[in-house]
PDB file of N, CA and C in Angstrom:
ATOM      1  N   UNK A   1     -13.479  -3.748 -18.921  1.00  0.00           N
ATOM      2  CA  UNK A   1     -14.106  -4.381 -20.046  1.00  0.00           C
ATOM      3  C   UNK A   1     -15.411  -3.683 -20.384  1.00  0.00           C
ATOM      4  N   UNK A   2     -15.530  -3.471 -21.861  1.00  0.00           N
ATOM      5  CA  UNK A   2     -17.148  -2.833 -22.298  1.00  0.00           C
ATOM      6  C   UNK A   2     -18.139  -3.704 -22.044  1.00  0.00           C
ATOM      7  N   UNK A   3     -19.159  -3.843 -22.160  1.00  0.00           N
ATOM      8  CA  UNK A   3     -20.277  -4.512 -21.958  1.00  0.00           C
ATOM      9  C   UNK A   3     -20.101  -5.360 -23.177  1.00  0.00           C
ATOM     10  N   UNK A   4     -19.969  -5.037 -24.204  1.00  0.00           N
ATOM     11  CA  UNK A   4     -19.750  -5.645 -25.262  1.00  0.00           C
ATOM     12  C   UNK A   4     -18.820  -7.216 -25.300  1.00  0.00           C
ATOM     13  N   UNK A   5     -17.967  -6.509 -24.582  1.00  0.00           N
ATOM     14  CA  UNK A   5     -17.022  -7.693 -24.161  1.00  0.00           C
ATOM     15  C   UNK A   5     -17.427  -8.499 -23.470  1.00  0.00           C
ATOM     16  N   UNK A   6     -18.048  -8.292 -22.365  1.00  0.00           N
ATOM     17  CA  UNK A   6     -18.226  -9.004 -21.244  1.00  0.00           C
ATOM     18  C   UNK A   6     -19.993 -10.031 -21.653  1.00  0.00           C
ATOM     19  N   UNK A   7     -20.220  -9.310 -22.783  1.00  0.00           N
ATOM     20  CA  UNK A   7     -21.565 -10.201 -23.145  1.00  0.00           C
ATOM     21  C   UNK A   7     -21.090 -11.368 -24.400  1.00  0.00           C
ATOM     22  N   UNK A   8     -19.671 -11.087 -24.819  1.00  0.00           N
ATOM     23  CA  UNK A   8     -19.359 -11.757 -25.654  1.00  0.00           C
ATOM     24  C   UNK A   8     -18.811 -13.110 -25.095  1.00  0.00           C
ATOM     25  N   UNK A   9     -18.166 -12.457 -23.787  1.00  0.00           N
ATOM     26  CA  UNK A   9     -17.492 -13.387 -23.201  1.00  0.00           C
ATOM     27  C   UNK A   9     -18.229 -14.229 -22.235  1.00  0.00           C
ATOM     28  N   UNK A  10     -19.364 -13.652 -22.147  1.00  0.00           N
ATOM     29  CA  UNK A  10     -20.872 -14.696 -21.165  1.00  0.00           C
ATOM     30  C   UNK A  10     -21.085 -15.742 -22.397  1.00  0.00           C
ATOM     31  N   UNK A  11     -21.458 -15.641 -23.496  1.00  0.00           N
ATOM     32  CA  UNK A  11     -21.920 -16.107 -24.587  1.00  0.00           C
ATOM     33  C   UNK A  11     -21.025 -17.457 -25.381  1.00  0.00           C
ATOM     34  N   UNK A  12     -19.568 -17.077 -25.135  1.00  0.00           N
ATOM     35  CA  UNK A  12     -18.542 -17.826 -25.696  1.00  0.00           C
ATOM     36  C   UNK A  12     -18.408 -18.677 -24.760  1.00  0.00           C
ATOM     37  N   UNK A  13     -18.426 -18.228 -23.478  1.00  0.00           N
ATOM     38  CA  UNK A  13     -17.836 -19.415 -21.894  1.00  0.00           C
ATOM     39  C   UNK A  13     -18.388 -19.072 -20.985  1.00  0.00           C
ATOM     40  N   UNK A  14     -19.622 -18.853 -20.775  1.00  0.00           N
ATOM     41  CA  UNK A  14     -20.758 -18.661 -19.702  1.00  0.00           C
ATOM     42  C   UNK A  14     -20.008 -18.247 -18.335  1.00  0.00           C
ATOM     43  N   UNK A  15     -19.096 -17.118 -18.574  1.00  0.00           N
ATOM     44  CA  UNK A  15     -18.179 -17.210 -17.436  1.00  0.00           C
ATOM     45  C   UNK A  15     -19.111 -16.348 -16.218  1.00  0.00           C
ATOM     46  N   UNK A  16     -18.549 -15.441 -15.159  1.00  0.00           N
ATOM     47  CA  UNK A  16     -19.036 -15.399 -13.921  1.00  0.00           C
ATOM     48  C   UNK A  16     -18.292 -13.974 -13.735  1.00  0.00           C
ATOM     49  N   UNK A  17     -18.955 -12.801 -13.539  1.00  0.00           N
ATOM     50  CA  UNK A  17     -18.068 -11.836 -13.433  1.00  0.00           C
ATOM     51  C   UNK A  17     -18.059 -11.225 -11.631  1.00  0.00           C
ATOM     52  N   UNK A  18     -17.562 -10.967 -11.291  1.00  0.00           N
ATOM     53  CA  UNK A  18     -16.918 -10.863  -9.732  1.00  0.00           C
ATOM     54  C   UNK A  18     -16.929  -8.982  -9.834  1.00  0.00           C
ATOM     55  N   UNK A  19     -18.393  -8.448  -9.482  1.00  0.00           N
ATOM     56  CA  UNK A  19     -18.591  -7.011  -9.373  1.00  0.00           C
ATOM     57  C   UNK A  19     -18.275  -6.528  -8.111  1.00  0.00           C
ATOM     58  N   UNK A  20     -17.176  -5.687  -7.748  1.00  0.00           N
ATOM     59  CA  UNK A  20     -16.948  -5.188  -6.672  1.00  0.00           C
ATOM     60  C   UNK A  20     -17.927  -4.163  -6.067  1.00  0.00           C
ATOM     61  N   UNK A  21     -17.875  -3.832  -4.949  1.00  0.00           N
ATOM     62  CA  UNK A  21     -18.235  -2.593  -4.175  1.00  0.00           C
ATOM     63  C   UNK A  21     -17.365  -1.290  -4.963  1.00  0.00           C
ATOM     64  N   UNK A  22     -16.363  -1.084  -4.782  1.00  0.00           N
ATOM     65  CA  UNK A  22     -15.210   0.128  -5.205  1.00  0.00           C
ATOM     66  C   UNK A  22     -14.158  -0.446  -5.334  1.00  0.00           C
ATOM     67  N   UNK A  23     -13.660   0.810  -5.817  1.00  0.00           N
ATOM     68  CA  UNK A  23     -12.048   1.039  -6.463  1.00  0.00           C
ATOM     69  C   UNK A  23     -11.448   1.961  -5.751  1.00  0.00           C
ATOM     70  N   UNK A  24      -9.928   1.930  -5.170  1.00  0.00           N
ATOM     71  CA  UNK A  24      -9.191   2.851  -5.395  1.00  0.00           C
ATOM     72  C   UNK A  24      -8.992   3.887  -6.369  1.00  0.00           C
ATOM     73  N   UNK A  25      -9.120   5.279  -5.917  1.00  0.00           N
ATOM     74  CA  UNK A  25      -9.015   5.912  -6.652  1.00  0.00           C
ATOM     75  C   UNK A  25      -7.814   6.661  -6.095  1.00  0.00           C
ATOM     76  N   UNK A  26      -7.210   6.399  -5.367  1.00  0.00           N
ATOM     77  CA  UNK A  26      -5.380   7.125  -4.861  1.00  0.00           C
ATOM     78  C   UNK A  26      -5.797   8.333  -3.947  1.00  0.00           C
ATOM     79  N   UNK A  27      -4.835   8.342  -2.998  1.00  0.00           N
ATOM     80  CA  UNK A  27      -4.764   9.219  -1.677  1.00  0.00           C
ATOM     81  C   UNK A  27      -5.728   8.919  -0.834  1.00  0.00           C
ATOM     82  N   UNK A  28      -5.581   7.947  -0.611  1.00  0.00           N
ATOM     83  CA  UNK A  28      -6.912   7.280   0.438  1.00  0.00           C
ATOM     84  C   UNK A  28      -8.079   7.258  -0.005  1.00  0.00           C
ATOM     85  N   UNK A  29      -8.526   7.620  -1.223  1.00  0.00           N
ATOM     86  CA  UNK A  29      -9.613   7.894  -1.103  1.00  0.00           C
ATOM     87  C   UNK A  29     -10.429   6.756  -2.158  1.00  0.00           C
ATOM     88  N   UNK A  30     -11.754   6.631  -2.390  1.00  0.00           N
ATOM     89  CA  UNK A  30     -12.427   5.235  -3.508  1.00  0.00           C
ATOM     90  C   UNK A  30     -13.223   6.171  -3.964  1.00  0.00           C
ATOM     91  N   UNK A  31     -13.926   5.525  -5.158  1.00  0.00           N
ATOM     92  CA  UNK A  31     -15.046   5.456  -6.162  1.00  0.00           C
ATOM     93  C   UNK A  31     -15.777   4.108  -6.008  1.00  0.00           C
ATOM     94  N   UNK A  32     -17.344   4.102  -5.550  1.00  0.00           N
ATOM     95  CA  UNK A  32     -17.922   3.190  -5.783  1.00  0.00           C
ATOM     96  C   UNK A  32     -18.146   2.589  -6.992  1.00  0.00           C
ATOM     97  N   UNK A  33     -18.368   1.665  -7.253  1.00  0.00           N
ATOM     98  CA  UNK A  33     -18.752   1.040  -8.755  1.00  0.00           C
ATOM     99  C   UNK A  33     -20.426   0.512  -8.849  1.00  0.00           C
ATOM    100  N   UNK A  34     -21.063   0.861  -7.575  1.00  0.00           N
ATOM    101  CA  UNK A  34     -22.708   0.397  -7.332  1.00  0.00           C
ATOM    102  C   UNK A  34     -23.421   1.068  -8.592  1.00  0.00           C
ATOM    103  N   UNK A  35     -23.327   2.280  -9.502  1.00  0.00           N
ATOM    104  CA  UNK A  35     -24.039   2.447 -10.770  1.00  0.00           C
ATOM    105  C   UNK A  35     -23.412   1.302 -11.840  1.00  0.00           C
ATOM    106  N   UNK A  36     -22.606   1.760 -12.126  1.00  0.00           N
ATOM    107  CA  UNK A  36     -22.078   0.359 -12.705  1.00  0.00           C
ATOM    108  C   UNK A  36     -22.202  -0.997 -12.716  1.00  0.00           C
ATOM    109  N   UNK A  37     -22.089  -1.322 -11.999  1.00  0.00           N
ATOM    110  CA  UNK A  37     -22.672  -2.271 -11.718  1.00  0.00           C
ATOM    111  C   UNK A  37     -24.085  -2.978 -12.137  1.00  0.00           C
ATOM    112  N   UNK A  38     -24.847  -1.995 -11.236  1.00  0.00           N
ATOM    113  CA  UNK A  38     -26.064  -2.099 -11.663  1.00  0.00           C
ATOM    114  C   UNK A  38     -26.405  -2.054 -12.825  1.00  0.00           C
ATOM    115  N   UNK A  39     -26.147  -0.960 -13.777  1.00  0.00           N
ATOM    116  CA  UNK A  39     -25.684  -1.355 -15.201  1.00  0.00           C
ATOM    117  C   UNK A  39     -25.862  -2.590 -15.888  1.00  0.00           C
ATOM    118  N   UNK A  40     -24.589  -3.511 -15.724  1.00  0.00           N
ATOM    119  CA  UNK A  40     -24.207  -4.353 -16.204  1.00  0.00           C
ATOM    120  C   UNK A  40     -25.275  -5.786 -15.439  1.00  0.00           C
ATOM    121  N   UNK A  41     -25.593  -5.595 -14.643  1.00  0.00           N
ATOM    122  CA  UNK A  41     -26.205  -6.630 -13.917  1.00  0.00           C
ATOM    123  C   UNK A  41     -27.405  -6.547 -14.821  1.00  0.00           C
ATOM    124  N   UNK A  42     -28.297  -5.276 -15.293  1.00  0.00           N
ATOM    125  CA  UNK A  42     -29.526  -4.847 -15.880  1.00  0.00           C
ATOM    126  C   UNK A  42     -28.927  -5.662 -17.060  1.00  0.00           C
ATOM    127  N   UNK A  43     -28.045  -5.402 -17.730  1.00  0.00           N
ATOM    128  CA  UNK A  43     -27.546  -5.764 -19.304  1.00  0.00           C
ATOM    129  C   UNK A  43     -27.525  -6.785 -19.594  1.00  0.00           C
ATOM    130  N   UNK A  44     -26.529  -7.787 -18.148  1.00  0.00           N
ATOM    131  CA  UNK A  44     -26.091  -9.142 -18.460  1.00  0.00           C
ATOM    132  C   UNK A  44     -27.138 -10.132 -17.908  1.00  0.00           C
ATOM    133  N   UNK A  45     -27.547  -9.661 -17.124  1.00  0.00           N
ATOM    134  CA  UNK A  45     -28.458 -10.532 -15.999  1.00  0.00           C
ATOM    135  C   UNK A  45     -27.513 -10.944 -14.602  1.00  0.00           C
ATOM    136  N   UNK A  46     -28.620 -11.140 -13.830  1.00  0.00           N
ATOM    137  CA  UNK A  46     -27.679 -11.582 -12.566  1.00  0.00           C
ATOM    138  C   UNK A  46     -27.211 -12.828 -12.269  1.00  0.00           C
ATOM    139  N   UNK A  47     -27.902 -13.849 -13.029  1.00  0.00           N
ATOM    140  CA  UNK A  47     -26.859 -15.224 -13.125  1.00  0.00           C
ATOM    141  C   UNK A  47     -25.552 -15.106 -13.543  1.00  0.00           C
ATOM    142  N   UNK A  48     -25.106 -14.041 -13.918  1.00  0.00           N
ATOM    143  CA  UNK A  48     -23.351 -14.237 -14.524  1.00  0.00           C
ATOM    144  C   UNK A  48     -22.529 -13.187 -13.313  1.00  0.00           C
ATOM    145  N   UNK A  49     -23.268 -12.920 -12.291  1.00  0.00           N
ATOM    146  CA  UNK A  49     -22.607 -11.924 -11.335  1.00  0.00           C
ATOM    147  C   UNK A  49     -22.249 -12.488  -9.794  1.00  0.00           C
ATOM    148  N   UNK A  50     -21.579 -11.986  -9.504  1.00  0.00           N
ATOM    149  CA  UNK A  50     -21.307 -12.238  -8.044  1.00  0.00           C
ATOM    150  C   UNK A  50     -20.639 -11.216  -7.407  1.00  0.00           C
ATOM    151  N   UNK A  51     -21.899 -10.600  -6.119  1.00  0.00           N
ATOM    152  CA  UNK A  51     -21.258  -9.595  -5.640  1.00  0.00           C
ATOM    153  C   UNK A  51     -20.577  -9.863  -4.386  1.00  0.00           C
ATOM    154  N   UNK A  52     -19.298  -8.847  -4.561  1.00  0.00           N
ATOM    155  CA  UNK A  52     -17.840  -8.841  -3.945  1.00  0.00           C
ATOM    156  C   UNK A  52     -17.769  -7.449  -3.008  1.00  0.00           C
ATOM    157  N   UNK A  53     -17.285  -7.089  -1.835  1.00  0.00           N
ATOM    158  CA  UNK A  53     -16.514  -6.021  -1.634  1.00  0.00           C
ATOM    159  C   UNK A  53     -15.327  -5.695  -2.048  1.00  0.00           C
ATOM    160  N   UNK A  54     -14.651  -6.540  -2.010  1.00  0.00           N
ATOM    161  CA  UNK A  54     -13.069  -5.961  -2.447  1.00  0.00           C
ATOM    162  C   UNK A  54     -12.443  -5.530  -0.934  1.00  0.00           C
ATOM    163  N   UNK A  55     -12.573  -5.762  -0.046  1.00  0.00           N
ATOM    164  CA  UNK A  55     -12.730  -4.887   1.298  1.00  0.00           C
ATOM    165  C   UNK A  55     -11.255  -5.736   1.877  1.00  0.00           C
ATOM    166  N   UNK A  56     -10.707  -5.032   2.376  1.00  0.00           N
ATOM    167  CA  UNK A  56      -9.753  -4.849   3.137  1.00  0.00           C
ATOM    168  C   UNK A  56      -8.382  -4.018   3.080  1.00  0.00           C
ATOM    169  N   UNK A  57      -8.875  -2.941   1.897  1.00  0.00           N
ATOM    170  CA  UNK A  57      -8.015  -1.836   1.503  1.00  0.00           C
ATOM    171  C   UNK A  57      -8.276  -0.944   2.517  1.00  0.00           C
ATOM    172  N   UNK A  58      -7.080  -0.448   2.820  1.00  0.00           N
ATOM    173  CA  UNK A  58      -7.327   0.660   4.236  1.00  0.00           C
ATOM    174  C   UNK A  58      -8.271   1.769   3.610  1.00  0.00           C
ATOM    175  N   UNK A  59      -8.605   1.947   2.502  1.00  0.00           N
ATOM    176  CA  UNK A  59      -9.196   3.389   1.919  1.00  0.00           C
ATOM    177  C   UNK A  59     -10.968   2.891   2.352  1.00  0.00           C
ATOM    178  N   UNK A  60     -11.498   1.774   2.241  1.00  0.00           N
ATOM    179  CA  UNK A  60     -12.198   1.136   2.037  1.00  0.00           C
ATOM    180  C   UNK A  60     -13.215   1.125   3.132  1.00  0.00           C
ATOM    181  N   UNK A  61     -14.274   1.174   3.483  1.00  0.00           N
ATOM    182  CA  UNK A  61     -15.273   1.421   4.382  1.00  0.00           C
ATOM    183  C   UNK A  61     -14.895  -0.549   5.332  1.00  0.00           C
ATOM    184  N   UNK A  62     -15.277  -0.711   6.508  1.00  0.00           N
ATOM    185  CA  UNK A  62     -15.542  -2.550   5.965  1.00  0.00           C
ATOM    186  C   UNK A  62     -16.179  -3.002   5.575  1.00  0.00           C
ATOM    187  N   UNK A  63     -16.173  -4.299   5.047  1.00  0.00           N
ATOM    188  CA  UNK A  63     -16.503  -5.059   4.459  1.00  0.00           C
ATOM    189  C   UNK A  63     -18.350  -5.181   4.896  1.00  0.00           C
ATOM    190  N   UNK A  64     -18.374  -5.277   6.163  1.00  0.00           N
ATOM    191  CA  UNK A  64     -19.770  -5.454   6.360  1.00  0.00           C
ATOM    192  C   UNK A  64     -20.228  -4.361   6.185  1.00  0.00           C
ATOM    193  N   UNK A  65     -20.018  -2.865   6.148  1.00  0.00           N
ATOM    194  CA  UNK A  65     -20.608  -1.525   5.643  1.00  0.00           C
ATOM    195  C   UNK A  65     -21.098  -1.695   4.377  1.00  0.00           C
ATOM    196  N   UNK A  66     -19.748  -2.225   3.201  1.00  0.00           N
ATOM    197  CA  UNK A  66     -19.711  -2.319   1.897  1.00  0.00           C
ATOM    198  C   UNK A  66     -20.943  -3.094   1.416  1.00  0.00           C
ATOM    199  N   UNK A  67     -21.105  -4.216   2.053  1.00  0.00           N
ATOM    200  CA  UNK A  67     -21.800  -5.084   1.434  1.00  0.00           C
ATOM    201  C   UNK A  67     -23.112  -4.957   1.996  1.00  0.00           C
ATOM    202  N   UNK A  68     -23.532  -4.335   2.788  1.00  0.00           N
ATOM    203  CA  UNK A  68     -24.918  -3.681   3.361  1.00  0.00           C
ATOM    204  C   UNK A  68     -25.015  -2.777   2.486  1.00  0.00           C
ATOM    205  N   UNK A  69     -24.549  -1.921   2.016  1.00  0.00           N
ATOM    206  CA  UNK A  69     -24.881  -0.696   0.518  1.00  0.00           C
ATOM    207  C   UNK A  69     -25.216  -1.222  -0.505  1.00  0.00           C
ATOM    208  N   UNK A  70     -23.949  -2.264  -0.587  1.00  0.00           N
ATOM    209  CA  UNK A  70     -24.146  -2.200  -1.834  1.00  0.00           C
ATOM    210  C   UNK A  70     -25.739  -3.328  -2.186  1.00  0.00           C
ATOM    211  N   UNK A  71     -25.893  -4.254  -0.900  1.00  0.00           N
ATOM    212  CA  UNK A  71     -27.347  -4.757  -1.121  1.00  0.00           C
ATOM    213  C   UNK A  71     -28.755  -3.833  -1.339  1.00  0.00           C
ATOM    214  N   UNK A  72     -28.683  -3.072  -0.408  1.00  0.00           N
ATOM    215  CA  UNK A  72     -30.203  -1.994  -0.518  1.00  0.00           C
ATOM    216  C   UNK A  72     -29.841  -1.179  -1.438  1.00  0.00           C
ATOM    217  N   UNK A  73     -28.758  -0.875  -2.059  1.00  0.00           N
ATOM    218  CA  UNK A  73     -27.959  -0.120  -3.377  1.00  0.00           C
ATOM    219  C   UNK A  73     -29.155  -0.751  -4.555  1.00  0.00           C
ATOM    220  N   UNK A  74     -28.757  -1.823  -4.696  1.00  0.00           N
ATOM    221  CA  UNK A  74     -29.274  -2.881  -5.621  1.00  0.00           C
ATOM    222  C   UNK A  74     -30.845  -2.788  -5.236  1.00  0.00           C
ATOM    223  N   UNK A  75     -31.132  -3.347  -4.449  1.00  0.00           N
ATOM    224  CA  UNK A  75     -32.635  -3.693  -4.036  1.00  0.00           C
ATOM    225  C   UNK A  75     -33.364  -1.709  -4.438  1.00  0.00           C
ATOM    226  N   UNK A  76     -32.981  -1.218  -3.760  1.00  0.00           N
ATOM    227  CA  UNK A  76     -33.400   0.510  -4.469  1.00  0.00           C
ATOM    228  C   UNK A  76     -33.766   0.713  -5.386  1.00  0.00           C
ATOM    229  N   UNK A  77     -33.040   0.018  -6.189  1.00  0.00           N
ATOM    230  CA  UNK A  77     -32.888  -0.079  -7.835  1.00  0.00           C
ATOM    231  C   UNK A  77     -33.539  -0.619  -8.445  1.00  0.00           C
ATOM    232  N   UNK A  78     -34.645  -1.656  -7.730  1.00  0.00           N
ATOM    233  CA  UNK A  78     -35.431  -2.311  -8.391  1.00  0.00           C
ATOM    234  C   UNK A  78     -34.866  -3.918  -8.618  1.00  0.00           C
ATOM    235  N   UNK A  79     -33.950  -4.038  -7.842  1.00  0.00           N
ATOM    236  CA  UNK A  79     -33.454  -5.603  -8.071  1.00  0.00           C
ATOM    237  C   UNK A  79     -34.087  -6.545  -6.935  1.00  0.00           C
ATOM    238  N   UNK A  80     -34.263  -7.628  -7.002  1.00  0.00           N
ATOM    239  CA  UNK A  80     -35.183  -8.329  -6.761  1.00  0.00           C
ATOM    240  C   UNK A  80     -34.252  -9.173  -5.112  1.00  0.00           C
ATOM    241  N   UNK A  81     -35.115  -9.262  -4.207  1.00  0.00           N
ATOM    242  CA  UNK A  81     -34.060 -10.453  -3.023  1.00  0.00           C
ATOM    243  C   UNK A  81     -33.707 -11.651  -3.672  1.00  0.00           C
ATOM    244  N   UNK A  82     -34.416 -12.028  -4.461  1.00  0.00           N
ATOM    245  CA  UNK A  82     -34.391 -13.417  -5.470  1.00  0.00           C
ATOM    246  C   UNK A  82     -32.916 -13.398  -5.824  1.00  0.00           C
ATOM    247  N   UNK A  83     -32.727 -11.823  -6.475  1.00  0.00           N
ATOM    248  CA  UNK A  83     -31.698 -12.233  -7.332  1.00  0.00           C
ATOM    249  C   UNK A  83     -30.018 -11.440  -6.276  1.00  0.00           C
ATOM    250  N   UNK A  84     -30.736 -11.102  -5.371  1.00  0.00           N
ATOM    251  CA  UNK A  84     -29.338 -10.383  -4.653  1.00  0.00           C
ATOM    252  C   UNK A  84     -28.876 -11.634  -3.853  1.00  0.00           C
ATOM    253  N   UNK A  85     -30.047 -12.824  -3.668  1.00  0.00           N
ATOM    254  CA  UNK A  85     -29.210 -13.842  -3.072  1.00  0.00           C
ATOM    255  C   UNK A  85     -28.566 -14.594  -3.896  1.00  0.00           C
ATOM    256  N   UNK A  86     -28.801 -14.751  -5.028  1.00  0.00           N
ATOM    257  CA  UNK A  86     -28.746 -15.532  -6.234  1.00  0.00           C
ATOM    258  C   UNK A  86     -26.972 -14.794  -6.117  1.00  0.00           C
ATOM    259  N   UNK A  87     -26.408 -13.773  -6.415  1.00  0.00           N
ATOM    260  CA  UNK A  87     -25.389 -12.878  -6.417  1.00  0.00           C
ATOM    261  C   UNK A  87     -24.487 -13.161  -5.616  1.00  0.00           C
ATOM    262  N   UNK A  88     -25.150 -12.819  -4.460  1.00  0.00           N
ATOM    263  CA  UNK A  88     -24.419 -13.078  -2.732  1.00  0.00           C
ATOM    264  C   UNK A  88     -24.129 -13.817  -2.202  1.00  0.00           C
ATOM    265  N   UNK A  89     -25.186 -15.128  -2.594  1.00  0.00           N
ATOM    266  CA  UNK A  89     -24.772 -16.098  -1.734  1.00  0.00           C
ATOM    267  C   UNK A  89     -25.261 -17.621  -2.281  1.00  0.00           C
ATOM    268  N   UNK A  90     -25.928 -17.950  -3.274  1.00  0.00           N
ATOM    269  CA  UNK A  90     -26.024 -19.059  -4.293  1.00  0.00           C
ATOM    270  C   UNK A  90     -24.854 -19.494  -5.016  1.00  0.00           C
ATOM    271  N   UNK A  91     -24.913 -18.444  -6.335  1.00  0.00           N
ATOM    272  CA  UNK A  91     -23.473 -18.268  -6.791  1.00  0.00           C
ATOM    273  C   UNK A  91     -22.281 -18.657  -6.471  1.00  0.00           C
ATOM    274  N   UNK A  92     -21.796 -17.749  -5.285  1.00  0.00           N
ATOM    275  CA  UNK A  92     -20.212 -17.975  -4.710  1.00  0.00           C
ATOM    276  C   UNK A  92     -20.556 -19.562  -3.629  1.00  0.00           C
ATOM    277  N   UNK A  93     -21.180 -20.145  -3.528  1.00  0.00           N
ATOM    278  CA  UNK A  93     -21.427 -21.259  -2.567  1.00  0.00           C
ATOM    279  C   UNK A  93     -21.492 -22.477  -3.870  1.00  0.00           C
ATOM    280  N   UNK A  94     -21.851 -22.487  -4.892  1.00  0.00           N
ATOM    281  CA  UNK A  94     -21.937 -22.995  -6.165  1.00  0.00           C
ATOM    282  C   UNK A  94     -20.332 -23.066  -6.116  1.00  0.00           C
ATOM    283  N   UNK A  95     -19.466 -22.281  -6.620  1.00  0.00           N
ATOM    284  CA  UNK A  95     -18.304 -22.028  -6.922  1.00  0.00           C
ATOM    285  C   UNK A  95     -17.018 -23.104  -5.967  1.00  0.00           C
ATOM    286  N   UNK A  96     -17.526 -22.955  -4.823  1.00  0.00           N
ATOM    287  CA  UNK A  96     -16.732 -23.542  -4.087  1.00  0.00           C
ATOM    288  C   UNK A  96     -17.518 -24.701  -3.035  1.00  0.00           C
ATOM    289  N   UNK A  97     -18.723 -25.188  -4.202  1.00  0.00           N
ATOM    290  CA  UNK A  97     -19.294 -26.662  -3.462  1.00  0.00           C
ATOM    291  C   UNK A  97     -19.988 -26.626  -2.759  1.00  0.00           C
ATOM    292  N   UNK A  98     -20.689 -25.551  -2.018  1.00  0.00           N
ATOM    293  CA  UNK A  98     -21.265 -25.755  -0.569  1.00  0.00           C
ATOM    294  C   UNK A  98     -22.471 -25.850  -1.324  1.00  0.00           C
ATOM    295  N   UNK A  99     -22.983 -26.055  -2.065  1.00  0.00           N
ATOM    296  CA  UNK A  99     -24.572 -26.417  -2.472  1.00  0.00           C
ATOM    297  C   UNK A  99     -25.236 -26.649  -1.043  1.00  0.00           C
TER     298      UNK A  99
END
């Protein structure tokens, strides 16, 4: 989805977008999506995000590697602990009640 989309679609149904760590990119091997990401997190804001590994693809670093990058990934970048917990662990605990 373009940004375009995905700001249209925050706007229409305040929805929640689920940013992975990486992708398969075939023959064992991935592409991170951490610029991207970041990107879109800068664009949309981080209330509409929730970061994901995607982790348990054999190509895939684990899950606790993934999600240690991709935090100081973010924080590097100028993103705030405020909002990487807000992402990580507010958010998805919201989603499924654990307030």
């Amino acid at each position: 989805m373009t940004l375009e989309q995905q700001h249209s679609l925050l706007e229409q149904y305040g929805v929640l977008f689920e940013r992975v760590y990486a992708q398969p990119a075939g023959k064992g091997t991935f592409k991170t999506n951490l610029a991207v990401n970041l990107h879109a997190i800068r664009e949309l804001g981080h209330e509409s995000t929730i970061m994901a590994t995607d982790g348990g693809q054999p190509e895939l670093p684990s899950w606790s590697e993934m999600l240690a990058e991709y935090v100081q990934y973010l924080y590097d970048h100028g993103i705030s602990s405020e909002a990487i917990d807000w992402m990580s662990k507010t958010s998805p605990a919201r989603l499924l009640d654990l307030e």
